[in-house]
N, C-alpha and C. Protein backbone atom coordinates (compact mmCIF):
# COMPACT_ATOMS: atom_id res chain seq x y z
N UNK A 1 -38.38 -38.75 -34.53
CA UNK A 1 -37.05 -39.00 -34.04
C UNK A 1 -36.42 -37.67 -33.66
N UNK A 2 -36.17 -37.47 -32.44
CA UNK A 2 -35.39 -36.58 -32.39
C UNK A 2 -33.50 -36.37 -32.22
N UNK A 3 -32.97 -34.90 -32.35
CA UNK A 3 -31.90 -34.63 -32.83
C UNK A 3 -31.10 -35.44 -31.12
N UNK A 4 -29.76 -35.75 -30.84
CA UNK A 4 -29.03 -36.08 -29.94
C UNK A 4 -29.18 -34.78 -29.49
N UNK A 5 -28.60 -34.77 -28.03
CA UNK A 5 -27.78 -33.05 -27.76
C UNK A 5 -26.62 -32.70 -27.96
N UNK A 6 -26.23 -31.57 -27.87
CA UNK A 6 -24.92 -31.64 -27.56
C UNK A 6 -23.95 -31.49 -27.05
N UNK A 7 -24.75 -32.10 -25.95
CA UNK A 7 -23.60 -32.73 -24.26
C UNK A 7 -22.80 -34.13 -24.46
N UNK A 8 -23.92 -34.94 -25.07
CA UNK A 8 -23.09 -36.30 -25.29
C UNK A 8 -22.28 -36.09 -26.29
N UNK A 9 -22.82 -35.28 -27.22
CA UNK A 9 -21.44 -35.05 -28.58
C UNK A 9 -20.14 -34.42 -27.96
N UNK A 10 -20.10 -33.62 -26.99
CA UNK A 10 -19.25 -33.17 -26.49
C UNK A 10 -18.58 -33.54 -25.53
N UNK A 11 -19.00 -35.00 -24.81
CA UNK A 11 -18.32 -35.56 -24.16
C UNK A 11 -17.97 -36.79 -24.71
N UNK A 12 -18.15 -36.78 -25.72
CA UNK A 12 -17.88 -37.89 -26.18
C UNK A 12 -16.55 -37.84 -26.99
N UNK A 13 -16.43 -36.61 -27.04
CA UNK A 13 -15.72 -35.79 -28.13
C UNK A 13 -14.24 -35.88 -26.86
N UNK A 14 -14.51 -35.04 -25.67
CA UNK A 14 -13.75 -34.78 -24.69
C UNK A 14 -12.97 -36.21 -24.18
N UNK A 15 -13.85 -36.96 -24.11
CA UNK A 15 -13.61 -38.57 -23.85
C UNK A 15 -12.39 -38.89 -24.83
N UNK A 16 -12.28 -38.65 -25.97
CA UNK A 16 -11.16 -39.02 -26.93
C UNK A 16 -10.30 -38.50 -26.70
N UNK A 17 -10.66 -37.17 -26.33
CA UNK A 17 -9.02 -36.55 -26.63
C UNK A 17 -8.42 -36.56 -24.93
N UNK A 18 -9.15 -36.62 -24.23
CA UNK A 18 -8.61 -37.39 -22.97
C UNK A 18 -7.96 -38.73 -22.80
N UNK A 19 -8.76 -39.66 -23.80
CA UNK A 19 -8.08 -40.79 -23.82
C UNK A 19 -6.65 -40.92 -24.66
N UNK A 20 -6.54 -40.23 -25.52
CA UNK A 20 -5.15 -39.79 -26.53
C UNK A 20 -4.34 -39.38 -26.14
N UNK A 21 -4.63 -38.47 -25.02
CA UNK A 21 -3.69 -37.72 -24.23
C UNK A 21 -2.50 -38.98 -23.48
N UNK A 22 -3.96 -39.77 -22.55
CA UNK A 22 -3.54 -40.28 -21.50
C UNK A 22 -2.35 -41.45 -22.21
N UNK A 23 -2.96 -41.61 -23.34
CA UNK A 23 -1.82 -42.97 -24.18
C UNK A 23 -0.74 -42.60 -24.71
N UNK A 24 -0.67 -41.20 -25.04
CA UNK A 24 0.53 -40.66 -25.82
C UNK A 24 1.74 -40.58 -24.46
N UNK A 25 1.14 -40.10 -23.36
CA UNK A 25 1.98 -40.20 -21.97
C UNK A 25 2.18 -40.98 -21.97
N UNK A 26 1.37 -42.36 -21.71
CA UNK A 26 2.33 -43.57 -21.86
C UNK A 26 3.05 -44.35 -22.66
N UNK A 27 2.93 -43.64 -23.72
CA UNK A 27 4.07 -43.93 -24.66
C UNK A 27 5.35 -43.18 -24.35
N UNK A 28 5.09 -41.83 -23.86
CA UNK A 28 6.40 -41.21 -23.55
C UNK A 28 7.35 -41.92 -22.08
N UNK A 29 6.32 -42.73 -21.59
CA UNK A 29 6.80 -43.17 -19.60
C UNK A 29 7.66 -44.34 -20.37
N UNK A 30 6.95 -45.16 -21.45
CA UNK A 30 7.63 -46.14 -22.18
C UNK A 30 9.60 -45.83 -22.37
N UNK A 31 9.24 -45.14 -23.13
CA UNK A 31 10.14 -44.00 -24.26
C UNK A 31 11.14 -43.89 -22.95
N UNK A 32 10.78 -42.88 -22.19
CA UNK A 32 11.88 -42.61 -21.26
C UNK A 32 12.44 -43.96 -20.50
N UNK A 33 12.09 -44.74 -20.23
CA UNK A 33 12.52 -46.39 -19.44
C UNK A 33 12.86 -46.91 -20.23
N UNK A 34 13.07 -47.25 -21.60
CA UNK A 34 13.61 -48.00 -22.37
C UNK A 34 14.87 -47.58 -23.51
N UNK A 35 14.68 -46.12 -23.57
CA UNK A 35 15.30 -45.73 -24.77
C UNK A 35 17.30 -45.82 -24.53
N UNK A 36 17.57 -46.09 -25.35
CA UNK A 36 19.30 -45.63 -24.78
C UNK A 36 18.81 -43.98 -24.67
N UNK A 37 20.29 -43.76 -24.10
CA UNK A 37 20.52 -42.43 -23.40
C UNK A 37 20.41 -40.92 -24.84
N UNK A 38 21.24 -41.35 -25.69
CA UNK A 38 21.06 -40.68 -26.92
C UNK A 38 19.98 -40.45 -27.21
N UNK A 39 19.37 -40.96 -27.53
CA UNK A 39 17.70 -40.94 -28.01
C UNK A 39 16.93 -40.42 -27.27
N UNK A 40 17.30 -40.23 -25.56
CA UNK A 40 15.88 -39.81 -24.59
C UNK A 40 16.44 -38.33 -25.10
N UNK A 41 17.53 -37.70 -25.64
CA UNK A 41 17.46 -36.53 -25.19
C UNK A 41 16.24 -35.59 -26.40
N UNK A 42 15.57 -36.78 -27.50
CA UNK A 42 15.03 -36.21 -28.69
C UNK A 42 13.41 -35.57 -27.35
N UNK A 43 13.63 -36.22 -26.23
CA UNK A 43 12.16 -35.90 -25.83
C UNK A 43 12.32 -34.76 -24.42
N UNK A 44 13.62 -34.91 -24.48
CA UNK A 44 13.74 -33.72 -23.07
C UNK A 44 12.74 -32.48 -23.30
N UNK A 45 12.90 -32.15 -24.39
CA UNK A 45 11.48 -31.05 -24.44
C UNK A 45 9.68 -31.35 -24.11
N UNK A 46 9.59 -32.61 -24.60
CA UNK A 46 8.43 -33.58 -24.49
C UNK A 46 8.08 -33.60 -22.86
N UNK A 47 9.15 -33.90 -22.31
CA UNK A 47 9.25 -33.87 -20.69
C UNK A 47 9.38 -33.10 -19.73
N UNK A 48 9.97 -32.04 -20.02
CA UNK A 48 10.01 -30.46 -20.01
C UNK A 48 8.25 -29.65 -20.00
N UNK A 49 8.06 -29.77 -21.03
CA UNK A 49 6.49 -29.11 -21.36
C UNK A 49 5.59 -29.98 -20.45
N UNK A 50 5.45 -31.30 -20.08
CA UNK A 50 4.26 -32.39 -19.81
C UNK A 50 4.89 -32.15 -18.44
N UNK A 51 6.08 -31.96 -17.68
CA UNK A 51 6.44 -31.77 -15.91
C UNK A 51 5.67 -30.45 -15.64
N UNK A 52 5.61 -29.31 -16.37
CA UNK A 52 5.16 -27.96 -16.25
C UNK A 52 3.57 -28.02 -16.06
N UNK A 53 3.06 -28.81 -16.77
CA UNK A 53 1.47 -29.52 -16.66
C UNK A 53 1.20 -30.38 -14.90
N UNK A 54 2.04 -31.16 -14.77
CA UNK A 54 1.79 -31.99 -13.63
C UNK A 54 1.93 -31.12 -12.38
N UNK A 55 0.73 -30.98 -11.57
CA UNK A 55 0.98 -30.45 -10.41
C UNK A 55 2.22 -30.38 -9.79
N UNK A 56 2.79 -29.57 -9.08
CA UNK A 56 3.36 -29.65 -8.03
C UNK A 56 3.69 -30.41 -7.19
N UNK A 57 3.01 -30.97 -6.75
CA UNK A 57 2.68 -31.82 -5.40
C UNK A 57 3.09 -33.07 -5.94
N UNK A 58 3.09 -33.46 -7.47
CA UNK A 58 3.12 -34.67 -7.48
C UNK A 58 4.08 -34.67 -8.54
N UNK A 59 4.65 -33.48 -8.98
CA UNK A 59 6.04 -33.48 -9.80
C UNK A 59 7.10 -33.81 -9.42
N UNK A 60 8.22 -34.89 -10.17
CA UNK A 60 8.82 -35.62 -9.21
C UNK A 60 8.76 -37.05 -8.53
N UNK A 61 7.51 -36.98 -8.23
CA UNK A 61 7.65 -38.27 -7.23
C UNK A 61 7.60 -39.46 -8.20
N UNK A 62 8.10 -41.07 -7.41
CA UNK A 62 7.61 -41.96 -8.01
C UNK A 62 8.57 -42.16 -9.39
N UNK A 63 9.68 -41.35 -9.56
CA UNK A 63 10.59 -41.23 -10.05
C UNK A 63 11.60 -42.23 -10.19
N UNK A 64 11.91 -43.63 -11.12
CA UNK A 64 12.75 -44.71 -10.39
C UNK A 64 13.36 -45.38 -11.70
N UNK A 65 14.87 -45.16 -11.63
CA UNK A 65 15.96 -45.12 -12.68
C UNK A 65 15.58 -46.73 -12.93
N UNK A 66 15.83 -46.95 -14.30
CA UNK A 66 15.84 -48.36 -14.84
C UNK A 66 16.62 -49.20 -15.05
N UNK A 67 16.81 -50.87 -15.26
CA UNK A 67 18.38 -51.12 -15.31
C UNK A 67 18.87 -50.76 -16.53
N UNK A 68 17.72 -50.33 -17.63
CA UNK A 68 18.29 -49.92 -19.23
C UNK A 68 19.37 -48.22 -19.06
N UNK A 69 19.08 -47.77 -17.83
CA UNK A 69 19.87 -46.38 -17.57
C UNK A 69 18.40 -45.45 -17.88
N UNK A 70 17.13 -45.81 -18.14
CA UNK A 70 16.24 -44.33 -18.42
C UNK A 70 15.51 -44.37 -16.98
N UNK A 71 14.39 -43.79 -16.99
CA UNK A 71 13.78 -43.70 -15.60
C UNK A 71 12.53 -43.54 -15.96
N UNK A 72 11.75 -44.44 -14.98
CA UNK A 72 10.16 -44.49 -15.16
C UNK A 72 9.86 -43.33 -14.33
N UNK A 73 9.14 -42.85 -15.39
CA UNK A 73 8.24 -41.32 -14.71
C UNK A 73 7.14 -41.84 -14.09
N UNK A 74 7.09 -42.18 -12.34
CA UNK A 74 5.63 -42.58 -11.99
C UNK A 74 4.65 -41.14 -11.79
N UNK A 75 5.58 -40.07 -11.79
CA UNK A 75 4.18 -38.91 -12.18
C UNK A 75 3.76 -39.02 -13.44
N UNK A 76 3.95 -38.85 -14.25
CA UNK A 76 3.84 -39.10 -15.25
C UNK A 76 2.62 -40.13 -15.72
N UNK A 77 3.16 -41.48 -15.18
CA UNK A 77 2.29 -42.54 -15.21
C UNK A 77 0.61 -42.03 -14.26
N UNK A 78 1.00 -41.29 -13.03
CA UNK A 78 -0.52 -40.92 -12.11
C UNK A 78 -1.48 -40.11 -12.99
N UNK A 79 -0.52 -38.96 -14.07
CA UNK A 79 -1.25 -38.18 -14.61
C UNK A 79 -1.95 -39.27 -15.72
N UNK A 80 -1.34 -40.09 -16.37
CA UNK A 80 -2.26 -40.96 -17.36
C UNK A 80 -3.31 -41.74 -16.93
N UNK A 81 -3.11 -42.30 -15.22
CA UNK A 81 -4.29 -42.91 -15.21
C UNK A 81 -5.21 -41.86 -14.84
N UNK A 82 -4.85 -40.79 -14.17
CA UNK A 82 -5.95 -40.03 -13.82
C UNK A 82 -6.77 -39.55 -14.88
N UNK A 83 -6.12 -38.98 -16.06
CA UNK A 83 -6.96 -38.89 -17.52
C UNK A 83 -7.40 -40.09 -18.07
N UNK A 84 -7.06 -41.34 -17.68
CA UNK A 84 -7.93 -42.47 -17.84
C UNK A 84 -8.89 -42.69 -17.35
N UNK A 85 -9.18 -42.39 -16.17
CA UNK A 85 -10.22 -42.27 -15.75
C UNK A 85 -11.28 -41.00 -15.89
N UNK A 86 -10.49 -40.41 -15.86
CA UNK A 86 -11.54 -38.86 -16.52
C UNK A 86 -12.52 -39.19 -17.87
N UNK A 87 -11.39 -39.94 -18.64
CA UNK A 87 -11.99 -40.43 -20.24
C UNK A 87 -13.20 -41.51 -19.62
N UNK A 88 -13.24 -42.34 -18.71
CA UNK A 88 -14.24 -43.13 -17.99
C UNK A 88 -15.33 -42.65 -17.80
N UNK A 89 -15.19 -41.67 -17.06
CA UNK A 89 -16.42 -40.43 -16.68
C UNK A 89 -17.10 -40.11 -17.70
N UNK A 90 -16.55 -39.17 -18.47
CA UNK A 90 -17.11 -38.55 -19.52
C UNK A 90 -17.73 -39.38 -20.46
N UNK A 91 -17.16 -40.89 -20.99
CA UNK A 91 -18.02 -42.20 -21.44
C UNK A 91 -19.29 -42.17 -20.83
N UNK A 92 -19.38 -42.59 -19.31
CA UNK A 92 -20.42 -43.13 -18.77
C UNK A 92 -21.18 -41.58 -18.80
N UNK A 93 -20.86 -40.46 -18.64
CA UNK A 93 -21.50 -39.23 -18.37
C UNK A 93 -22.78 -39.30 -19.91
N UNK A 94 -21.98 -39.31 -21.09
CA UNK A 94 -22.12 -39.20 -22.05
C UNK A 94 -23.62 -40.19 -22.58
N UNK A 95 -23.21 -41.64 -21.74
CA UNK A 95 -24.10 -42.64 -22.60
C UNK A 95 -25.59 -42.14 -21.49
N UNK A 96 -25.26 -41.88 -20.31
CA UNK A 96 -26.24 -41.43 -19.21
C UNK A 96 -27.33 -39.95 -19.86
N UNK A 97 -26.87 -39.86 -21.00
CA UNK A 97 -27.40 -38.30 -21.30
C UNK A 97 -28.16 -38.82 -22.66
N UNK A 98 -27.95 -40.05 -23.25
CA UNK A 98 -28.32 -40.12 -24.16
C UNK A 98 -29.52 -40.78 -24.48
């Protein structure tokens, strides 16, 4: 029997914390669209640090106030699926190696 490598351990590894990432964002896209106004300001830093991450090009956009008064971050939301799908990759990369 031999040992695994450790490419699949490491993408398998990468796969998680890509996928954690991508869910904790959408808990925050949640957070900001639903929260009263008081409460979003506990994450202005949360949103602050994670806009500084999101490209350029796509910081901003897709931006669209809610009737609760918060606003759905659709950058926000692009960056989660795009690390959703990254976490996809690295799955299938992973089981392909094994």
């Amino acid at each position: 029997m031999r040992e695994p490598s450790l490419a699949p351990r490491a993408l398998s590894a990468l796969a998680v914390a890509l996928r954690v990432a991508a869910w904790a964002i959408v808990l925050l896209v949640v957070a900001d669209a639903v929260l009263p106004a008081g409460a979003r300001t506990w994450l202005l830093g949360v949103n602050g640090a994670l806009s500084r991450l999101v490209p350029g090009a796509l910081s901003g956009l897709f931006v669209l106030q809610t009737p609760l008064g918060g606003a759905f971050r659709g950058d926000f939301t692009v960056v989660a699926i795009v690390l959703l799908v990254l976490d996809w990759i690295c799955c299938r990369a992973s089981a392909s190696l094994r």
